[in-house]
Protein backbone atom coordinates (compact mmCIF):
# COMPACT_ATOMS: atom_id res chain seq x y z
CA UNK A 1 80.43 87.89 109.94
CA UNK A 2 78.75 85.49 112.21
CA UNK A 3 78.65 84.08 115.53
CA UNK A 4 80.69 86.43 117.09
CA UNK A 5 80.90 86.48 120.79
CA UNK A 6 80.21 89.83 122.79
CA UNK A 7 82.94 92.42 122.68
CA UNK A 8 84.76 93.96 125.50
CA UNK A 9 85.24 97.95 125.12
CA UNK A 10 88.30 98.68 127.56
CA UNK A 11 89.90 102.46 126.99
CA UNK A 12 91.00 105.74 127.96
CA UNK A 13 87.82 108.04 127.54
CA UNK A 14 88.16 110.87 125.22
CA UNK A 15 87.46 113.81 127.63
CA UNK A 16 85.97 116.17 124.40
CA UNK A 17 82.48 114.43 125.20
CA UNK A 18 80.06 111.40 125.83
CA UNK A 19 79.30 109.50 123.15
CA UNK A 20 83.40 90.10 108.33
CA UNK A 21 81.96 86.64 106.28
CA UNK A 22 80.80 84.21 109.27
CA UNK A 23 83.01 83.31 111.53
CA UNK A 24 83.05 82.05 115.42
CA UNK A 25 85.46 83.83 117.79
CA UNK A 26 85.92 85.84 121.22
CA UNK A 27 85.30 89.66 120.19
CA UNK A 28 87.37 92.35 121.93
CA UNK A 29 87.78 96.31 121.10
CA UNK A 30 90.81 97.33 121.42
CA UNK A 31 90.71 101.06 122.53
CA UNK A 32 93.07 104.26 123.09
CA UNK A 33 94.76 106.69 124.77
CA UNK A 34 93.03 110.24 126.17
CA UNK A 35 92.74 113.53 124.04
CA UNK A 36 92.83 116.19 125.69
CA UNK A 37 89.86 118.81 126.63
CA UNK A 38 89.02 121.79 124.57
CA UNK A 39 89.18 124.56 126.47
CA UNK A 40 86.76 126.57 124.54
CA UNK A 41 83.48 127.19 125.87
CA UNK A 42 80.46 126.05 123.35
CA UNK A 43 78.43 128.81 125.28
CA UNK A 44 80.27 131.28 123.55
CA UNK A 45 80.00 130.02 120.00
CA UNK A 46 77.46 130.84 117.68
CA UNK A 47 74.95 128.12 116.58
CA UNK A 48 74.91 125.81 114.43
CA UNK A 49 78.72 124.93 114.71
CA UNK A 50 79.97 122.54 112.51
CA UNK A 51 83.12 120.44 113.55
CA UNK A 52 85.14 117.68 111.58
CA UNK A 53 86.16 114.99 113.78
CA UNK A 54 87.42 112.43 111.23
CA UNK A 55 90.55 113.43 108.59
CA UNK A 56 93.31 111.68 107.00
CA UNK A 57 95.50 111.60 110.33
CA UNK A 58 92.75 111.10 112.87
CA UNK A 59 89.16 109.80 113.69
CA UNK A 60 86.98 109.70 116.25
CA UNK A 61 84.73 106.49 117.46
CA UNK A 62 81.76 105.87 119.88
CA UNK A 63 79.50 102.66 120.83
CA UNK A 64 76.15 103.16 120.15
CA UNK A 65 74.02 102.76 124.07
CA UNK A 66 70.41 103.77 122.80
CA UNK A 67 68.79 102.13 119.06
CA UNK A 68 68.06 105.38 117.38
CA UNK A 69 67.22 106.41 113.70
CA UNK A 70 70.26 107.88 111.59
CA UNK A 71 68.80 110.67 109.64
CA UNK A 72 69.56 111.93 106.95
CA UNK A 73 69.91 115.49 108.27
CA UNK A 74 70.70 116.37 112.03
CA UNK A 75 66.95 116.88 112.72
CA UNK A 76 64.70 114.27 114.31
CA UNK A 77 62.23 115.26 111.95
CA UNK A 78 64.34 114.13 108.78
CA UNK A 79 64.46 111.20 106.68
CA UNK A 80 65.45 108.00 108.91
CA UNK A 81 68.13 105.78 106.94
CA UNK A 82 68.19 103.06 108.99
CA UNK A 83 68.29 102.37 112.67
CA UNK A 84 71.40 101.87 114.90
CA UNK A 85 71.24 98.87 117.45
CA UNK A 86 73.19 98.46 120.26
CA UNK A 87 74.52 95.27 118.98
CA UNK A 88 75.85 93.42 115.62
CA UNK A 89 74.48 90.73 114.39
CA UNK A 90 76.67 88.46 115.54
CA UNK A 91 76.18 89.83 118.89
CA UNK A 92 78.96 92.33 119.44
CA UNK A 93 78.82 95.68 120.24
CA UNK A 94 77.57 97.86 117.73
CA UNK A 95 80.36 100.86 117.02
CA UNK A 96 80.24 103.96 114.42
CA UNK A 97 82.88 106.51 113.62
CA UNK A 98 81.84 109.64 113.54
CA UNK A 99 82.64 112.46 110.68
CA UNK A 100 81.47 115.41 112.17
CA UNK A 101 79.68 117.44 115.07
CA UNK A 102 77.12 120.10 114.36
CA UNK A 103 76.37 121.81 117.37
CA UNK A 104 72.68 123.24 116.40
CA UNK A 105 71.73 124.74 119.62
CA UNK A 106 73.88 124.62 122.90
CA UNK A 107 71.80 121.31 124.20
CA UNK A 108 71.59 119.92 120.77
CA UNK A 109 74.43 117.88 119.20
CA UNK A 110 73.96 115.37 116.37
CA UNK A 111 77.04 113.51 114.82
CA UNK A 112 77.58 112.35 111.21
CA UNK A 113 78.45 108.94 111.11
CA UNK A 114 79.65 106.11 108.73
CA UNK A 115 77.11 103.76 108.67
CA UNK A 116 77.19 99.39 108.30
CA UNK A 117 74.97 99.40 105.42
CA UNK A 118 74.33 98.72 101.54
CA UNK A 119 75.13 100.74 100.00
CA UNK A 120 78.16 101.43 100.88
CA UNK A 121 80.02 104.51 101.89
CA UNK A 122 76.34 105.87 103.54
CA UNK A 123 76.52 108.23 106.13
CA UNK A 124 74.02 109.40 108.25
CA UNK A 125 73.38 111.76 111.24
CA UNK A 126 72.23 110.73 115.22
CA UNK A 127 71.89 112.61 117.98
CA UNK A 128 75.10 112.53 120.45
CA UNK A 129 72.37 111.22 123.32
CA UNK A 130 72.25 107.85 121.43
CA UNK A 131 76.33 107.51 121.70
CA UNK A 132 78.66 106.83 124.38
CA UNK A 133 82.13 107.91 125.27
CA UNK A 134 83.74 109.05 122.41
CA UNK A 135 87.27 107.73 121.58
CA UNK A 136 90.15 109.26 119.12
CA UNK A 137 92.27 107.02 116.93
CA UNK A 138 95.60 108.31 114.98
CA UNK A 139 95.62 105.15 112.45
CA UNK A 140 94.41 104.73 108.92
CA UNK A 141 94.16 102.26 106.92
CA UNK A 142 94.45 101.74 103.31
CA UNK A 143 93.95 98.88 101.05
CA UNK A 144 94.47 98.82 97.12
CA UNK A 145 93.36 96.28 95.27
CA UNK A 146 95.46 96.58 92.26
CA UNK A 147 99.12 96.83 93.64
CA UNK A 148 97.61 94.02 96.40
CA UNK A 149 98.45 96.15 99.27
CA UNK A 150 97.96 96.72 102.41
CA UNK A 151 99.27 100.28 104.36
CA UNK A 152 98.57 101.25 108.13
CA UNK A 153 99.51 104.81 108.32
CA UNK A 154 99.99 106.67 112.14
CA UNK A 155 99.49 110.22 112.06
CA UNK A 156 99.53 110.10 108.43
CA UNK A 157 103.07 108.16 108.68
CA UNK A 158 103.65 104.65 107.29
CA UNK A 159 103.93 102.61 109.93
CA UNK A 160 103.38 99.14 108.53
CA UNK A 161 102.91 97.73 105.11
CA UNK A 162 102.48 93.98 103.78
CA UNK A 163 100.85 92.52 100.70
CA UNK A 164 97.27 91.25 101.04
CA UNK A 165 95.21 89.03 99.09
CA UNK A 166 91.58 90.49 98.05
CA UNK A 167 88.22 89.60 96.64
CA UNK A 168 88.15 87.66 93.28
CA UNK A 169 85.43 89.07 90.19
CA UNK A 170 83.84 85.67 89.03
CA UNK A 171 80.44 83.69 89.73
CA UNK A 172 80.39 82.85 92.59
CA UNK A 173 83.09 85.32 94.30
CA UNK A 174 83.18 88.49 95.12
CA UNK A 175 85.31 91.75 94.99
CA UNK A 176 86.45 93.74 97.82
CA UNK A 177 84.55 96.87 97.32
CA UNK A 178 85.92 100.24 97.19
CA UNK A 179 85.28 102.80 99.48
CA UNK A 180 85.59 104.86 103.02
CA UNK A 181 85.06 101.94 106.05
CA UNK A 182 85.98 101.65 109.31
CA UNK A 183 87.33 98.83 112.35
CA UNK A 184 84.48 97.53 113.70
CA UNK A 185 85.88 94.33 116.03
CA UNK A 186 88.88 93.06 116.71
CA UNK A 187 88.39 89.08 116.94
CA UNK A 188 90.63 86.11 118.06
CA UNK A 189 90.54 82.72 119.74
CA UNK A 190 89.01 81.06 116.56
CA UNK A 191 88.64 77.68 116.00
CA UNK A 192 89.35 77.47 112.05
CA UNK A 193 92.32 78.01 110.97
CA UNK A 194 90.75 79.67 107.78
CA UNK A 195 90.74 82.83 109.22
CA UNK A 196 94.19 82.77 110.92
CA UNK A 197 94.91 83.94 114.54
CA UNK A 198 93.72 87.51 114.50
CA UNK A 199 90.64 88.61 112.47
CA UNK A 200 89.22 92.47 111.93
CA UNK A 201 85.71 93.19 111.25
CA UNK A 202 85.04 96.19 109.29
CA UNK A 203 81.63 98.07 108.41
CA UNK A 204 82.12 97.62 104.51
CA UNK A 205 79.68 94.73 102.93
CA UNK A 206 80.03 92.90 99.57
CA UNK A 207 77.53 94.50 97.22
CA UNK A 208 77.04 90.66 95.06
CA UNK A 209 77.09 87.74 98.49
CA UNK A 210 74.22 89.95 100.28
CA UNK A 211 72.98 86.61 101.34
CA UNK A 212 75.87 85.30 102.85
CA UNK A 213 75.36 85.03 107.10
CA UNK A 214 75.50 87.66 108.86
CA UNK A 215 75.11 90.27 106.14
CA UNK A 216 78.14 89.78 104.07
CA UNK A 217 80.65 91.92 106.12
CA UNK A 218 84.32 92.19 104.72
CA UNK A 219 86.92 91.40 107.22
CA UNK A 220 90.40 91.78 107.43
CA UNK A 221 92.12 88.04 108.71
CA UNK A 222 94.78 85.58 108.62
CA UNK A 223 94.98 82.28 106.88
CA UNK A 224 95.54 79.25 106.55
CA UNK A 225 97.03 79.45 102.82
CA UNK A 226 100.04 82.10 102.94
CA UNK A 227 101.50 80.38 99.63
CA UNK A 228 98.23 82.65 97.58
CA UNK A 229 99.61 86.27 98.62
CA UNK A 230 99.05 88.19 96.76
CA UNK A 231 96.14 87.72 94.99
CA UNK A 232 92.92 87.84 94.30
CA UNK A 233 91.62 84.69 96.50
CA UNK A 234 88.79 85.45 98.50
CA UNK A 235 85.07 86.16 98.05
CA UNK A 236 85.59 89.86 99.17
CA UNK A 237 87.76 89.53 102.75
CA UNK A 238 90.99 90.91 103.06
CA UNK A 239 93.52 88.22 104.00
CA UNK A 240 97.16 88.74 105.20
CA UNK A 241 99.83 85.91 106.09
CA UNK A 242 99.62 85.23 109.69
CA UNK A 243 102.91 86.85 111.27
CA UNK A 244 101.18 90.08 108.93
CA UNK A 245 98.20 90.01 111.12
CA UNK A 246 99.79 89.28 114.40
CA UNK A 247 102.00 92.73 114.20
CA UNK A 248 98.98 94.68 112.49
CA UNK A 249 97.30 93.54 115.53
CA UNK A 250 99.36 95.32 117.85
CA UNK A 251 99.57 98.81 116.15
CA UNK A 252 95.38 99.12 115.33
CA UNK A 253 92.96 99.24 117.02
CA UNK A 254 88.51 99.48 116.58
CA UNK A 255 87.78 102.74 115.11
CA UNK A 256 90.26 103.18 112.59
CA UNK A 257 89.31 104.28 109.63
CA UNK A 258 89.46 102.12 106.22
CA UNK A 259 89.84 103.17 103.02
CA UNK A 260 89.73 100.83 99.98
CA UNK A 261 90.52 101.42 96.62
C-alpha cells in the first residue's frame, strides 16, 4: 500500500520487556492495555528458554527501532532472510509480531517474528535489542474465503462477524492468499472513497500483482460499492461495507493477528 503518512504508536507498555494496494491516508496504531509483570526471575532459569508469545487467544507486537537482519536461527551468525527497517514503504512505522522468545543466555534474547515478505507465512528470528516496547493484543482475526467471511474473535470469543468480499482468480486479479498475517496500520482520513472510511494494512502480499506500488500488500478496507458483498471483487484486498469497518475499527487494533483461509 502506498503513500501512507507516518504512524503514531500511542499505548500502554507491556511491562514483560522492551521491544495494503496503494493508497493515500493519515496512518495511526492503535495500541493496548498493560500485561502484567512476570514475577519469575530469568536468573534462575536454565538457558536456552524457549517461550511462546503468540497463540490462538493472544499475541504479542513490537516496532522495530534499529534495521537489523532476521535470521533464520537466533544466532547472528545464521542465515539473514531479509532485513527489518524502521519504516514501511509507504513511510509508516515498521511493526512485527512476535511468535516466540528464546532466552539463549541471560543477556541474550532473540524473538521469532512474522515477517512482511514473499513468500508468505516466513518467519524469522532478531535480536530483542533491534525491538521496542513490546505490546499484547487479545484479538484474532480470521478470514475465509469460501463462506466470504469475516470473524474477529476476543480471547478466543466471537466478538464480531460480517461478510467480506475477497480477491478474484482471473488475469488480471488476484486472490487473497491464505495464510498466518498480522495488523500492520490502522489508516483513515482518505481521500477516495474506494477504500471507505477506515482501512487496515496487514503484512500478507499477493503472490501474482508483485508489481503493484508499494509491494502488493493486502489490506482490509471499506468501499465505495457495498451492493458486491459478498464476493469475490477485488484484486486480493479484503473489503467490508462501511458501517462493517467503522465498528471493526473500534474493537482491533495493530498487532492482531490474521489468519486467512
Amino acid at each position: 500500500m502506498s503513500h501512507i503518512s507516518n504512524s503514531q504508536i500511542n499505548a500502554t507498555r507491556v511491562t514483560r520487556g522492551a521491544g495494503f494496494l496503494a493508497l493515500g491516508a493519515l496512518a495511526a496504531l492503535l495500541l493496548l492495555p498493560s500485561a502484567g509483570a512476570s514475577p519469575t526471575s530469568k536468573s534462575k532459569e536454565s538457558f536456552p528458554h524457549l517461550s511462546t508469545l503468540t497463540n490462538a487467544k493472544i499475541g504479542h507486537w513490537a516496532p522495530v527501532v534499529r534495521v537489523a537482519g532476521a535470521h533464520f536461527k537466533p544466532s547472528a551468525s545464521s542465515y539473514v532472510i531479509t532485513r527489518l527497517p524502521l519504516t514501511t514503504s509507504d513511510g509508516t512505522q515498521n511493526v512485527v509480531l512476535i511468535l516466540s522468545e528464546d532466552d539463549v543466555s541471560p543477556s541474550q534474547v532473540w524473538y521469532k517474528v512474522r515477517l512482511p515478505i514473499l513468500p508468505n507465512n516466513s518467519t524469522g528470528w532478531v535480536p530483542k535489542s533491534a525491538l521496542g516496547n513490546v505490546y499484547i493484543v487479545h484479538t484474532h482475526l480470521y478470514v475465509d474465503r469460501a463462506k466470504q467471511t469475516l470473524v474477529l474473535k476476543k480471547d478466543g470469543k466471537t466478538i464480531f462477524s460480517t461478510r467480506v468480499g475477497v480477491g478474484k482468480t482471473a488475469p488480471g486479479w488476484g486472490p487473497t492468499p491464505p495464510g498466518q498475517y498480522y495488523i500492520r496500520d490502522k489508516l483513515t482520513n482518505f481521500n477516495d472513497p474506494f477504500y471507505g472510511p477506515v482501512a487496515f494494512g496487514t503484512s500478507a502480499r499477493s503472490a501474482v500483482l508483485t508489481e503493484w506500488p508499494g509491494g502488493g500488500f493486502v489490506g482490509v478496507h471499506g468501499t465505495n460499492e457495498p451492493g458486491l458483498i459478498p464476493g469475490y471483487i477485488s484484486h486480493g484486498c479484503i473489503r467490508l461495507v462501511n458501517t462493517a469497518i467503522l465498528k471493526l475499527a473500534k474493537l482491533m487494533s495493530v498487532g492482531t493477528p490474521l489468519t486467512v483461509t
